[in-house]
PDB file of N, CA and C in Angstrom:
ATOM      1  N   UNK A   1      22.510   6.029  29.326  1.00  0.00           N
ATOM      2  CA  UNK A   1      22.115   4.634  29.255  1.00  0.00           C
ATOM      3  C   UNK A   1      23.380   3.797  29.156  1.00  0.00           C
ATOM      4  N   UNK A   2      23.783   2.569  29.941  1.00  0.00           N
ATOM      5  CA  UNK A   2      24.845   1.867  30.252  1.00  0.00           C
ATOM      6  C   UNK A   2      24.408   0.816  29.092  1.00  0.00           C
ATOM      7  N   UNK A   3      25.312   0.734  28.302  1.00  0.00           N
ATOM      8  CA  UNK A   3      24.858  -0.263  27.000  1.00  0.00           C
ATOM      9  C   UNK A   3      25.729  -1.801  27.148  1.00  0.00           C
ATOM     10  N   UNK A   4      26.519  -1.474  28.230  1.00  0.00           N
ATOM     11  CA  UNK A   4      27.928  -2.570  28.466  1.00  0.00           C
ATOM     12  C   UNK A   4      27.069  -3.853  28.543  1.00  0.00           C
ATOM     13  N   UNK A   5      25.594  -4.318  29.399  1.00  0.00           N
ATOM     14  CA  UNK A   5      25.458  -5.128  30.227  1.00  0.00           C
ATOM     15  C   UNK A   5      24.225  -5.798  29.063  1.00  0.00           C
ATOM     16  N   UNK A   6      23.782  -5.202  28.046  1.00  0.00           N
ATOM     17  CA  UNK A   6      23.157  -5.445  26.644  1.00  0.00           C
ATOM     18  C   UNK A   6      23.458  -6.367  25.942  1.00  0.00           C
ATOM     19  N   UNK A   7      23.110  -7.616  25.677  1.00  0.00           N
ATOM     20  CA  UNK A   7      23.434  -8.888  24.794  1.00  0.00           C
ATOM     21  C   UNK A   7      23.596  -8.131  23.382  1.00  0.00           C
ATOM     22  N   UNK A   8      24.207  -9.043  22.417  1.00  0.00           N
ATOM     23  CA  UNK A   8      24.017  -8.940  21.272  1.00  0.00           C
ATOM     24  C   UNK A   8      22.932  -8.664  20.594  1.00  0.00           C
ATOM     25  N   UNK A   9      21.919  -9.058  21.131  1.00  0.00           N
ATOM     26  CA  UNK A   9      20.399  -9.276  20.177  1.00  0.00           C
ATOM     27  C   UNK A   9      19.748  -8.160  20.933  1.00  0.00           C
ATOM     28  N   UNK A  10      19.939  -7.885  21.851  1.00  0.00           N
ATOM     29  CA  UNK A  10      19.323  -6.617  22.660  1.00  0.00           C
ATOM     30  C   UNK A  10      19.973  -5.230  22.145  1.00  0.00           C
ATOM     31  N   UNK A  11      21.304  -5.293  21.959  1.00  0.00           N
ATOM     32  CA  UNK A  11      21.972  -4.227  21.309  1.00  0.00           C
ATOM     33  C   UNK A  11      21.322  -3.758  19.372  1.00  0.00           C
ATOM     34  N   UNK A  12      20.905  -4.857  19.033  1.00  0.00           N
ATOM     35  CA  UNK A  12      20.581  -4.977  17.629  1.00  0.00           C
ATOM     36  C   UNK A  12      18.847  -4.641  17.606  1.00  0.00           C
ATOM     37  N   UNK A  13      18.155  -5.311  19.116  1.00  0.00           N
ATOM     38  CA  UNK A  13      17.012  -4.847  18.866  1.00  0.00           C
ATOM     39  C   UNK A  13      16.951  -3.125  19.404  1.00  0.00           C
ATOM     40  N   UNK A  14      17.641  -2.889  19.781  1.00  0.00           N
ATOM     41  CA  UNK A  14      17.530  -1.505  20.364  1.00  0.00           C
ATOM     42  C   UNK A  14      18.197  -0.719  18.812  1.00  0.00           C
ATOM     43  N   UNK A  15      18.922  -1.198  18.126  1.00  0.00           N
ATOM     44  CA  UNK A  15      19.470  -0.414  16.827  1.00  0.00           C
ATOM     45  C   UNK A  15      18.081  -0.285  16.318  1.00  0.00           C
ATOM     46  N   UNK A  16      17.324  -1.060  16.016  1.00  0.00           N
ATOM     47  CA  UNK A  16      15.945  -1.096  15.310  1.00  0.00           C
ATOM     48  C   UNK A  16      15.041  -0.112  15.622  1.00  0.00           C
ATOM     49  N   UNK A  17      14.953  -0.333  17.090  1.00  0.00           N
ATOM     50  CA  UNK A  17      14.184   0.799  17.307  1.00  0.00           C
ATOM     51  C   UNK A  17      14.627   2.523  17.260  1.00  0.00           C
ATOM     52  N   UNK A  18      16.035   2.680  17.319  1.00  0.00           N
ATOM     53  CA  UNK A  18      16.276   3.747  17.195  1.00  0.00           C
ATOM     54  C   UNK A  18      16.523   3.980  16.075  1.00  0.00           C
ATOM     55  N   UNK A  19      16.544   3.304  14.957  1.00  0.00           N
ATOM     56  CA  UNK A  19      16.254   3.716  13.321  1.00  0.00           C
ATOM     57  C   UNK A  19      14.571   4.312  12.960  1.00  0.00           C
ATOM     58  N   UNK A  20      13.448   3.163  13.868  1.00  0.00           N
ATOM     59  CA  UNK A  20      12.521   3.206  13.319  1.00  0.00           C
ATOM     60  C   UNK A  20      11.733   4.852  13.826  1.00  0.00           C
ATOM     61  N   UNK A  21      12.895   4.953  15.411  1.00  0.00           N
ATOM     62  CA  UNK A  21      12.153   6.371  16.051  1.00  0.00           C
ATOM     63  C   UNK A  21      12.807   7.906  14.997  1.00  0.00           C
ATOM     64  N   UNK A  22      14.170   7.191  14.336  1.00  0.00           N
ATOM     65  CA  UNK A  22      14.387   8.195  13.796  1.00  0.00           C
ATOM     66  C   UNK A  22      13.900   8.548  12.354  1.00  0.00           C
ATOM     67  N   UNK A  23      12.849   7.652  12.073  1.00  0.00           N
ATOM     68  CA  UNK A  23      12.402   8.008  10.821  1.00  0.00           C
ATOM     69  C   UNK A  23      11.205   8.803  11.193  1.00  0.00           C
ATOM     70  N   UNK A  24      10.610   8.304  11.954  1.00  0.00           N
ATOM     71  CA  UNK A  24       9.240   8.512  12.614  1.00  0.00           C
ATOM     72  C   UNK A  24       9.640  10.231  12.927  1.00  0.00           C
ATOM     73  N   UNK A  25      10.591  10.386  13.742  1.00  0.00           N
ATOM     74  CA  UNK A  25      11.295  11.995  13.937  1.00  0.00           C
ATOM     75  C   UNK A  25      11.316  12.617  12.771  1.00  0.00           C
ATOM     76  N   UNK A  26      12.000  12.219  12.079  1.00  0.00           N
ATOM     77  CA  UNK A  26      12.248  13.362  10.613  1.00  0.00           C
ATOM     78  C   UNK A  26      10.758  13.272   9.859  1.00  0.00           C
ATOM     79  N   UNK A  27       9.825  12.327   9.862  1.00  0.00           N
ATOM     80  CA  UNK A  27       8.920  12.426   9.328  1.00  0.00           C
ATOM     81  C   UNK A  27       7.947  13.553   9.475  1.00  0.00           C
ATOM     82  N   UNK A  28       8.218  13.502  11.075  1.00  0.00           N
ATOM     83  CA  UNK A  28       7.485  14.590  11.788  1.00  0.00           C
ATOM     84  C   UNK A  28       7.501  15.986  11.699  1.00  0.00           C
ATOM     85  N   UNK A  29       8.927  16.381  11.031  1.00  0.00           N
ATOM     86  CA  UNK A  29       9.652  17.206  11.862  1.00  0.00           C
ATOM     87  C   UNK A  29       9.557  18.348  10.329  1.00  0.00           C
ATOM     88  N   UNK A  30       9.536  16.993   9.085  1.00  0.00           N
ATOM     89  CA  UNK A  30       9.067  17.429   7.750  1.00  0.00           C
ATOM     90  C   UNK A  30       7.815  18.095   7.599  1.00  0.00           C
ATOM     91  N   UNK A  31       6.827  17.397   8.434  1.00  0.00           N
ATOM     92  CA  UNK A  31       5.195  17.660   8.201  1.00  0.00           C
ATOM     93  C   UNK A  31       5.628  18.988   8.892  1.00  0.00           C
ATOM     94  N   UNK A  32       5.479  19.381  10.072  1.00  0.00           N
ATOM     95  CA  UNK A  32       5.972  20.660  10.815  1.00  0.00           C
ATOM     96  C   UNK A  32       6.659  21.659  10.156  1.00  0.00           C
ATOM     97  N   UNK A  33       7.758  21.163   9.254  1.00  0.00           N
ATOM     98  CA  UNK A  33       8.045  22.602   8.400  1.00  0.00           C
ATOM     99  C   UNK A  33       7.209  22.321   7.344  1.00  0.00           C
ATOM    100  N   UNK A  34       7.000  21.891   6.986  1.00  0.00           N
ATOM    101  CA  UNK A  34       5.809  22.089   5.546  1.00  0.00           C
ATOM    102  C   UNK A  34       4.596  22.830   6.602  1.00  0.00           C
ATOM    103  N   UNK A  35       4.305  22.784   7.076  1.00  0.00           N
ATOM    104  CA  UNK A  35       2.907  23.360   7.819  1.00  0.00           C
ATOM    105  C   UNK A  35       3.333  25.155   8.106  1.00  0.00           C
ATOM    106  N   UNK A  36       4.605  24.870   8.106  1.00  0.00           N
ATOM    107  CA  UNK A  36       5.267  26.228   8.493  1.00  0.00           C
ATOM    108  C   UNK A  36       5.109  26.706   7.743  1.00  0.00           C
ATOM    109  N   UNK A  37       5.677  26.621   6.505  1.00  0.00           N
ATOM    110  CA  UNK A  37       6.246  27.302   5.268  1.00  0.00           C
ATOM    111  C   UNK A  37       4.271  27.716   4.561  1.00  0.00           C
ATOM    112  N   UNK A  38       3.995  26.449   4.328  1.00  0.00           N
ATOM    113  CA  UNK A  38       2.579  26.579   4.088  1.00  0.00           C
ATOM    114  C   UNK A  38       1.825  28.698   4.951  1.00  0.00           C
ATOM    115  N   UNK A  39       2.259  27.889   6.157  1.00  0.00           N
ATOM    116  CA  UNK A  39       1.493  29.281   6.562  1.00  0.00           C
ATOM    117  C   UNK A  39       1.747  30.534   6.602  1.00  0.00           C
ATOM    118  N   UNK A  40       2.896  30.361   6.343  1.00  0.00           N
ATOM    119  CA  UNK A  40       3.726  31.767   5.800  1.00  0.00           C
ATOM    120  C   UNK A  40       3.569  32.421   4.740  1.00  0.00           C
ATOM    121  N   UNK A  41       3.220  31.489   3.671  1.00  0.00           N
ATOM    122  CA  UNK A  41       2.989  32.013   2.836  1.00  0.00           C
ATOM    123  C   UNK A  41       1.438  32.126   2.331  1.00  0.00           C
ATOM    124  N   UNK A  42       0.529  30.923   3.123  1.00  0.00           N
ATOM    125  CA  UNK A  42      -1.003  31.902   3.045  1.00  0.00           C
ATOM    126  C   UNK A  42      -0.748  33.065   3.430  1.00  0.00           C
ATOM    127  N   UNK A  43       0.005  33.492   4.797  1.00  0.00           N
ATOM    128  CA  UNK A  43      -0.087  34.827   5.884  1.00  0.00           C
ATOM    129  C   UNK A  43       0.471  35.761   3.869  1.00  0.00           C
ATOM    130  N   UNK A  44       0.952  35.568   3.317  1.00  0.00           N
ATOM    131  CA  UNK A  44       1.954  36.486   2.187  1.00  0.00           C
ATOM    132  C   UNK A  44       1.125  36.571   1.744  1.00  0.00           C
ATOM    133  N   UNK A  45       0.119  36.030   1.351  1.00  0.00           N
ATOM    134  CA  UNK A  45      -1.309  35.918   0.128  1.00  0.00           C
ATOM    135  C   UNK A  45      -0.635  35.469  -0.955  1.00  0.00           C
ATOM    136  N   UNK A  46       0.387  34.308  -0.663  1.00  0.00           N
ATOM    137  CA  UNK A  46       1.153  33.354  -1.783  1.00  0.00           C
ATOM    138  C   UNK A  46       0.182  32.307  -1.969  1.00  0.00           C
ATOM    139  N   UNK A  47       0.004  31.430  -3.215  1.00  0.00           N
ATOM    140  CA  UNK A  47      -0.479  30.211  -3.706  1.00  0.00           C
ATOM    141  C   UNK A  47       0.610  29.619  -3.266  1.00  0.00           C
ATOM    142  N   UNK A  48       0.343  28.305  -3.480  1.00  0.00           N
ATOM    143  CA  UNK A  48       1.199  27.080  -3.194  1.00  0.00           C
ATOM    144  C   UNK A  48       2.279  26.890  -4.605  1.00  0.00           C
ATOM    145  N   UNK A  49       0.768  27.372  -6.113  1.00  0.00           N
ATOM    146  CA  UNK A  49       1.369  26.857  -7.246  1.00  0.00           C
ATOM    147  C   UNK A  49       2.531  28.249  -7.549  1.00  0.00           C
ATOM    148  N   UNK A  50       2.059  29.378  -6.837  1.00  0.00           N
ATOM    149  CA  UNK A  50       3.330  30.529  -6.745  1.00  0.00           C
ATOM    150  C   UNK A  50       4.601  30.422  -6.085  1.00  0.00           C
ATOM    151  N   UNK A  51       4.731  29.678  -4.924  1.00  0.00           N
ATOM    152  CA  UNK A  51       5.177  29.532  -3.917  1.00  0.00           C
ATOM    153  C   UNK A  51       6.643  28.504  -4.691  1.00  0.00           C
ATOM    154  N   UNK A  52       6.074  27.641  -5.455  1.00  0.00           N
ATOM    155  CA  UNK A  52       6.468  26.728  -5.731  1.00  0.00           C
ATOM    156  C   UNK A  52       7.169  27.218  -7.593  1.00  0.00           C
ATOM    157  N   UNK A  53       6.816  27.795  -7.526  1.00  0.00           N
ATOM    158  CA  UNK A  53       7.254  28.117  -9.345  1.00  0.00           C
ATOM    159  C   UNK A  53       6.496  27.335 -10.437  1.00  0.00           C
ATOM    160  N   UNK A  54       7.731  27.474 -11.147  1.00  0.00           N
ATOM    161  CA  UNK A  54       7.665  25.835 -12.219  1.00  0.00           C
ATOM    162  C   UNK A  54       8.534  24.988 -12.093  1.00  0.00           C
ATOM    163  N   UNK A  55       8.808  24.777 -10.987  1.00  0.00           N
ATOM    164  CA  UNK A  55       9.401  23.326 -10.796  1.00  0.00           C
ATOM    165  C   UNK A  55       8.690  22.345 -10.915  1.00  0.00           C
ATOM    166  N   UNK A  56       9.353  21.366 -11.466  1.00  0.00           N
ATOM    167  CA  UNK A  56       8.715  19.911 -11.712  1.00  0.00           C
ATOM    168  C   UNK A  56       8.995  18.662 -10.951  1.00  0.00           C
ATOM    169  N   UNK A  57       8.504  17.832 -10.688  1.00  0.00           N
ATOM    170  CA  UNK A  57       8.873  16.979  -9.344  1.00  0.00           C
ATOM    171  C   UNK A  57       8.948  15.706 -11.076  1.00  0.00           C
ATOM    172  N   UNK A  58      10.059  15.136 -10.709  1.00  0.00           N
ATOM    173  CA  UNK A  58      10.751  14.180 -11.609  1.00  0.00           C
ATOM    174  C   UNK A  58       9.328  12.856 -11.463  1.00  0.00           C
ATOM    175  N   UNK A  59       9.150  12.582 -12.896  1.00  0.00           N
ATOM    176  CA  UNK A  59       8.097  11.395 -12.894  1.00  0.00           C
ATOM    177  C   UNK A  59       9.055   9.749 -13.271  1.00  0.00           C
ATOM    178  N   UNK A  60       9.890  10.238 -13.156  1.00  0.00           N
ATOM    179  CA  UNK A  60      10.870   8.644 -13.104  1.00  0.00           C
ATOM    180  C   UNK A  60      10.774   8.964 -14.519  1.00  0.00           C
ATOM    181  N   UNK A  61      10.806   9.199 -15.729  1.00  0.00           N
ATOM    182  CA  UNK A  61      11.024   9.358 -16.742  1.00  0.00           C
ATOM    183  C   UNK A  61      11.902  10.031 -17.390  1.00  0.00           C
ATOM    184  N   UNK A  62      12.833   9.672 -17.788  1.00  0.00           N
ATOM    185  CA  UNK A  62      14.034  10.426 -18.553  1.00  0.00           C
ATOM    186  C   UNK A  62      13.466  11.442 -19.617  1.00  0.00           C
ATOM    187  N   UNK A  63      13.719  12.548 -19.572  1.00  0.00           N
ATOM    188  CA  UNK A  63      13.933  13.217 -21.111  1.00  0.00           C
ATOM    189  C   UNK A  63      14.780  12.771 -21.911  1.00  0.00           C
ATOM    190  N   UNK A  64      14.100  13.071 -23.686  1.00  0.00           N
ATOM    191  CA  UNK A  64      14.704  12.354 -24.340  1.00  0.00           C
ATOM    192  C   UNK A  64      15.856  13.601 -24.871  1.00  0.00           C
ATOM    193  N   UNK A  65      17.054  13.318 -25.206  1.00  0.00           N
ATOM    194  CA  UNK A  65      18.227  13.840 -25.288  1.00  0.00           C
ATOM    195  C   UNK A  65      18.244  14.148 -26.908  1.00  0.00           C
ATOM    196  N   UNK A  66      18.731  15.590 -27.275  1.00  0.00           N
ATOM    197  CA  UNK A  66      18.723  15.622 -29.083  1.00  0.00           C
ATOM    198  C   UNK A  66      19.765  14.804 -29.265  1.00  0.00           C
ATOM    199  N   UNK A  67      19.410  14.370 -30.435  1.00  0.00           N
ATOM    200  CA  UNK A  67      20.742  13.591 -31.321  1.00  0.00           C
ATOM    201  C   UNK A  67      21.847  15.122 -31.930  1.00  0.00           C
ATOM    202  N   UNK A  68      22.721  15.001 -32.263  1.00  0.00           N
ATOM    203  CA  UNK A  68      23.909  15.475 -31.841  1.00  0.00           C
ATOM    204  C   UNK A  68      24.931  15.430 -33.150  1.00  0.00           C
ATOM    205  N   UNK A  69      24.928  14.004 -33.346  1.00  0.00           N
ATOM    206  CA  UNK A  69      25.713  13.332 -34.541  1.00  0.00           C
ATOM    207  C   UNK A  69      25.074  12.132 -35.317  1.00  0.00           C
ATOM    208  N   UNK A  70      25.416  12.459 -36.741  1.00  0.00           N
ATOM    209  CA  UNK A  70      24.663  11.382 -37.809  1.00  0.00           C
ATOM    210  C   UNK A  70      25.314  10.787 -38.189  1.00  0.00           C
ATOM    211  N   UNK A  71      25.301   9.637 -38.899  1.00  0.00           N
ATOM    212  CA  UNK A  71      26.469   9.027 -39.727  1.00  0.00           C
ATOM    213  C   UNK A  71      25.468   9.643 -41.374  1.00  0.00           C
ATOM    214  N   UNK A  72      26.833  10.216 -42.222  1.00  0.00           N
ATOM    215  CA  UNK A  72      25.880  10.282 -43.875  1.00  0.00           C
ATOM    216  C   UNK A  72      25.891   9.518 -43.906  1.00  0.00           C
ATOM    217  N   UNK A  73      26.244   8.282 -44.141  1.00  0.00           N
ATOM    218  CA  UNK A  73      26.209   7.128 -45.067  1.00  0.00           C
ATOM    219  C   UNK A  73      25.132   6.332 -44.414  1.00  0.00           C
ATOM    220  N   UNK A  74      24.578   6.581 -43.573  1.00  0.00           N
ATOM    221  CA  UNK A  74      23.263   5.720 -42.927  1.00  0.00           C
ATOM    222  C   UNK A  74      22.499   6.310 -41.696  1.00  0.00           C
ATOM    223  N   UNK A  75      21.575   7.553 -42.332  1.00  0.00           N
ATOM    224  CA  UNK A  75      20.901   8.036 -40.943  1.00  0.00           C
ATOM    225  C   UNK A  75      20.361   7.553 -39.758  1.00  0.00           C
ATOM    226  N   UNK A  76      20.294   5.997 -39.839  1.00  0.00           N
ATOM    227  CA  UNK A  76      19.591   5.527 -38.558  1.00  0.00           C
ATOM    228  C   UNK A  76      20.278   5.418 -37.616  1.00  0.00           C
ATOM    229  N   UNK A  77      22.414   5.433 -38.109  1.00  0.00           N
ATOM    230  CA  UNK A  77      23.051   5.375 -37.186  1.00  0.00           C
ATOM    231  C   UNK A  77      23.376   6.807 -36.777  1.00  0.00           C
ATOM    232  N   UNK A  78      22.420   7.012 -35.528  1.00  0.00           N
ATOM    233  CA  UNK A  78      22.504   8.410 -34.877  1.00  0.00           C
ATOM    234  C   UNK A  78      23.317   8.375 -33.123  1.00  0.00           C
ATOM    235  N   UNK A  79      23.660   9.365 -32.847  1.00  0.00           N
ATOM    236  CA  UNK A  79      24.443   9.354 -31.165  1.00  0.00           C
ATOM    237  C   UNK A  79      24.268  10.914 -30.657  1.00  0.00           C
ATOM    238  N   UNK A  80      24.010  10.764 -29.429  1.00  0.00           N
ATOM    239  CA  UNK A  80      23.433  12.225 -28.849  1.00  0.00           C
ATOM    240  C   UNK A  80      24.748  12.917 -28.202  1.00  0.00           C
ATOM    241  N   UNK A  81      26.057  12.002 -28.263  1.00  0.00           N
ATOM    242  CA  UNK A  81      27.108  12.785 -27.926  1.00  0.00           C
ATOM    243  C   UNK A  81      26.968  12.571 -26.079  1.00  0.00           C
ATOM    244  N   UNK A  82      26.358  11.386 -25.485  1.00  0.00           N
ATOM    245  CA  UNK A  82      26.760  11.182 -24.465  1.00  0.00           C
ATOM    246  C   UNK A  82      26.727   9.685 -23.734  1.00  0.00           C
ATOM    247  N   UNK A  83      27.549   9.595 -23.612  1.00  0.00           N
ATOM    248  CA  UNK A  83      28.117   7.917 -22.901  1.00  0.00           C
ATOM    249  C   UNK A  83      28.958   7.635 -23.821  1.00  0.00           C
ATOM    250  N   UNK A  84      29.625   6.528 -23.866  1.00  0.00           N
ATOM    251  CA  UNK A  84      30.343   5.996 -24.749  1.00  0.00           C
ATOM    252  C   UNK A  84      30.429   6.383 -26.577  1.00  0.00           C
ATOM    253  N   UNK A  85      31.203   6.299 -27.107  1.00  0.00           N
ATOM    254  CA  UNK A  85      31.151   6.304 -28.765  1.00  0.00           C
ATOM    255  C   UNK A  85      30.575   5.394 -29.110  1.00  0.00           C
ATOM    256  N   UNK A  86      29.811   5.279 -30.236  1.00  0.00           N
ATOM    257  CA  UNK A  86      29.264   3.920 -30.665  1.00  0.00           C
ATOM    258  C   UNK A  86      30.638   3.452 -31.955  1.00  0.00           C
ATOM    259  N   UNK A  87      30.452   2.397 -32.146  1.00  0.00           N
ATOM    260  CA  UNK A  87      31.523   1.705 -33.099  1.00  0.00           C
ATOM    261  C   UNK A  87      31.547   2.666 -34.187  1.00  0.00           C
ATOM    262  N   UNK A  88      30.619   2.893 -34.587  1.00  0.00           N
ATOM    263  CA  UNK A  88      30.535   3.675 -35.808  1.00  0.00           C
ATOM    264  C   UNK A  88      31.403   4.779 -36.049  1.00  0.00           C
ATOM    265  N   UNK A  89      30.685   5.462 -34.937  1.00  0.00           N
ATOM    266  CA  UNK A  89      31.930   7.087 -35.012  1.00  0.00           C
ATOM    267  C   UNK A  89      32.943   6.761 -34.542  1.00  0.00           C
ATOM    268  N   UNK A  90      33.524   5.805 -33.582  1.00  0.00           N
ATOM    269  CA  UNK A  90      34.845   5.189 -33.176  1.00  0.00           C
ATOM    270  C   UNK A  90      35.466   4.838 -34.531  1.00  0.00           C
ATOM    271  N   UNK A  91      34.772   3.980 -35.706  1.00  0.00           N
ATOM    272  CA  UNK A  91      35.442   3.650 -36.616  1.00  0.00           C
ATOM    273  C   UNK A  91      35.506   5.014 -37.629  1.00  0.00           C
ATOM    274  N   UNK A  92      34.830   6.171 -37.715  1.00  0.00           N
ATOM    275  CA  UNK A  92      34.896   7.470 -38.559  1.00  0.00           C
ATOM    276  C   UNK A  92      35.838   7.790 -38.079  1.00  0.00           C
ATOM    277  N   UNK A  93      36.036   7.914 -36.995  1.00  0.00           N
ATOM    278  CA  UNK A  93      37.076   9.071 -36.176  1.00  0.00           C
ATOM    279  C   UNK A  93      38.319   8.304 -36.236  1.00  0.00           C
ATOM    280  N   UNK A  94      38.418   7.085 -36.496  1.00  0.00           N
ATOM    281  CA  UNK A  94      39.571   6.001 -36.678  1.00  0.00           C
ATOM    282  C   UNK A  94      40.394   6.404 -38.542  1.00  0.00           C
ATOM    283  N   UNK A  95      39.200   6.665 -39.473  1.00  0.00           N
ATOM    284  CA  UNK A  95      39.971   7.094 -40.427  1.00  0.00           C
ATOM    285  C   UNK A  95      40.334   7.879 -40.828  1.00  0.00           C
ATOM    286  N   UNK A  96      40.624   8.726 -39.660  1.00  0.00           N
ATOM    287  CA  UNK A  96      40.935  10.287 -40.298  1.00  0.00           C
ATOM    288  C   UNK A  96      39.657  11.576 -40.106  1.00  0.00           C
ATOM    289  N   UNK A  97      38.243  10.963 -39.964  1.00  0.00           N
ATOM    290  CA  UNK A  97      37.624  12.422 -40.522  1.00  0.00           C
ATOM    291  C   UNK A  97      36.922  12.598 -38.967  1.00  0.00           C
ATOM    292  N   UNK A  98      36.614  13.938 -38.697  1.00  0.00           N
ATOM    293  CA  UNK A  98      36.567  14.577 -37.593  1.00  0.00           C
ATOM    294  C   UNK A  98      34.533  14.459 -37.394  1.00  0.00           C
ATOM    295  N   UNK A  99      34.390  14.695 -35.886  1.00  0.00           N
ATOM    296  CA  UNK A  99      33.749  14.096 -35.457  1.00  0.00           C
ATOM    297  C   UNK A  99      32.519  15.335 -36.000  1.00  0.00           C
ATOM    298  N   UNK A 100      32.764  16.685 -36.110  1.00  0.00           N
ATOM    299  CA  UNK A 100      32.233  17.578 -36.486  1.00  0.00           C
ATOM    300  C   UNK A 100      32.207  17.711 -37.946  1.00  0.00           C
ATOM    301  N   UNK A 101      32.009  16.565 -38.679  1.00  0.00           N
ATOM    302  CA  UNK A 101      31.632  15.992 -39.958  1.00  0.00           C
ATOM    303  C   UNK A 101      30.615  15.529 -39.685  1.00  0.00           C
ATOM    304  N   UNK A 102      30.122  14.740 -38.631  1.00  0.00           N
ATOM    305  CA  UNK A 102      29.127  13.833 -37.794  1.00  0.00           C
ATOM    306  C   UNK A 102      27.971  14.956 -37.314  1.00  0.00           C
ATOM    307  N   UNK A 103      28.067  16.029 -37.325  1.00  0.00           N
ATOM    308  CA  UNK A 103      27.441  16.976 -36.476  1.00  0.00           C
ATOM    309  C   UNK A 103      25.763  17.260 -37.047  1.00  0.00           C
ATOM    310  N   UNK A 104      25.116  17.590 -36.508  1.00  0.00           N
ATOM    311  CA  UNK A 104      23.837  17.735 -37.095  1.00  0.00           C
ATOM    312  C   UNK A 104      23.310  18.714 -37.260  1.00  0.00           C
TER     313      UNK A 104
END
């Protein structure tokens, strides 16, 4: 296909469509191996829920992370030991005492 003789807006509507054919492709192409795999493993006398384990398909919900480190002097100030330090243990660990004083 000679693309030289293609306006701007013709070049951009033709990008469109070859995004929209290539979703439409992989969409397809997904259903087709799932249909595959599917029948391979009826042909095995596999379940789907065998097939599949215990994997879990993520519900947008974070697990909640153990806490890690306490402050004694005030249990509510707690930190799970990931992202940033909070002021608190920044200021413990500032006077000297080690972070595995903090430990739970």
């Amino acid at each position: 296909m000679d693309l030289s003789n293609l306006s701007v807006a013709d070049l951009r509507t033709l990008q469109e469509q070859i995004k929209q054919a290539l979703k439409e492709r992989e969409h397809e192409e997904k259903n087709k191996a799932r249909e595959q795999i599917l029948a391979i493993a009826q042909g095995a006398g596999i379940s789907l829920k065998d097939l599949l384990g215990n994997t879990r398909v993520k519900s947008g919900v974070a697990k909640k992370v153990a806490v890690r480190y306490r402050n004694p002097n005030d249990a509510s100030l707690q930190w799970t030991g990931r992202g940033r330090q909070p002021k608190w243990v920044q200021e413990w660990l500032a006077s000297g005492k080690t972070l595995d004083a903090l430990h739970v």
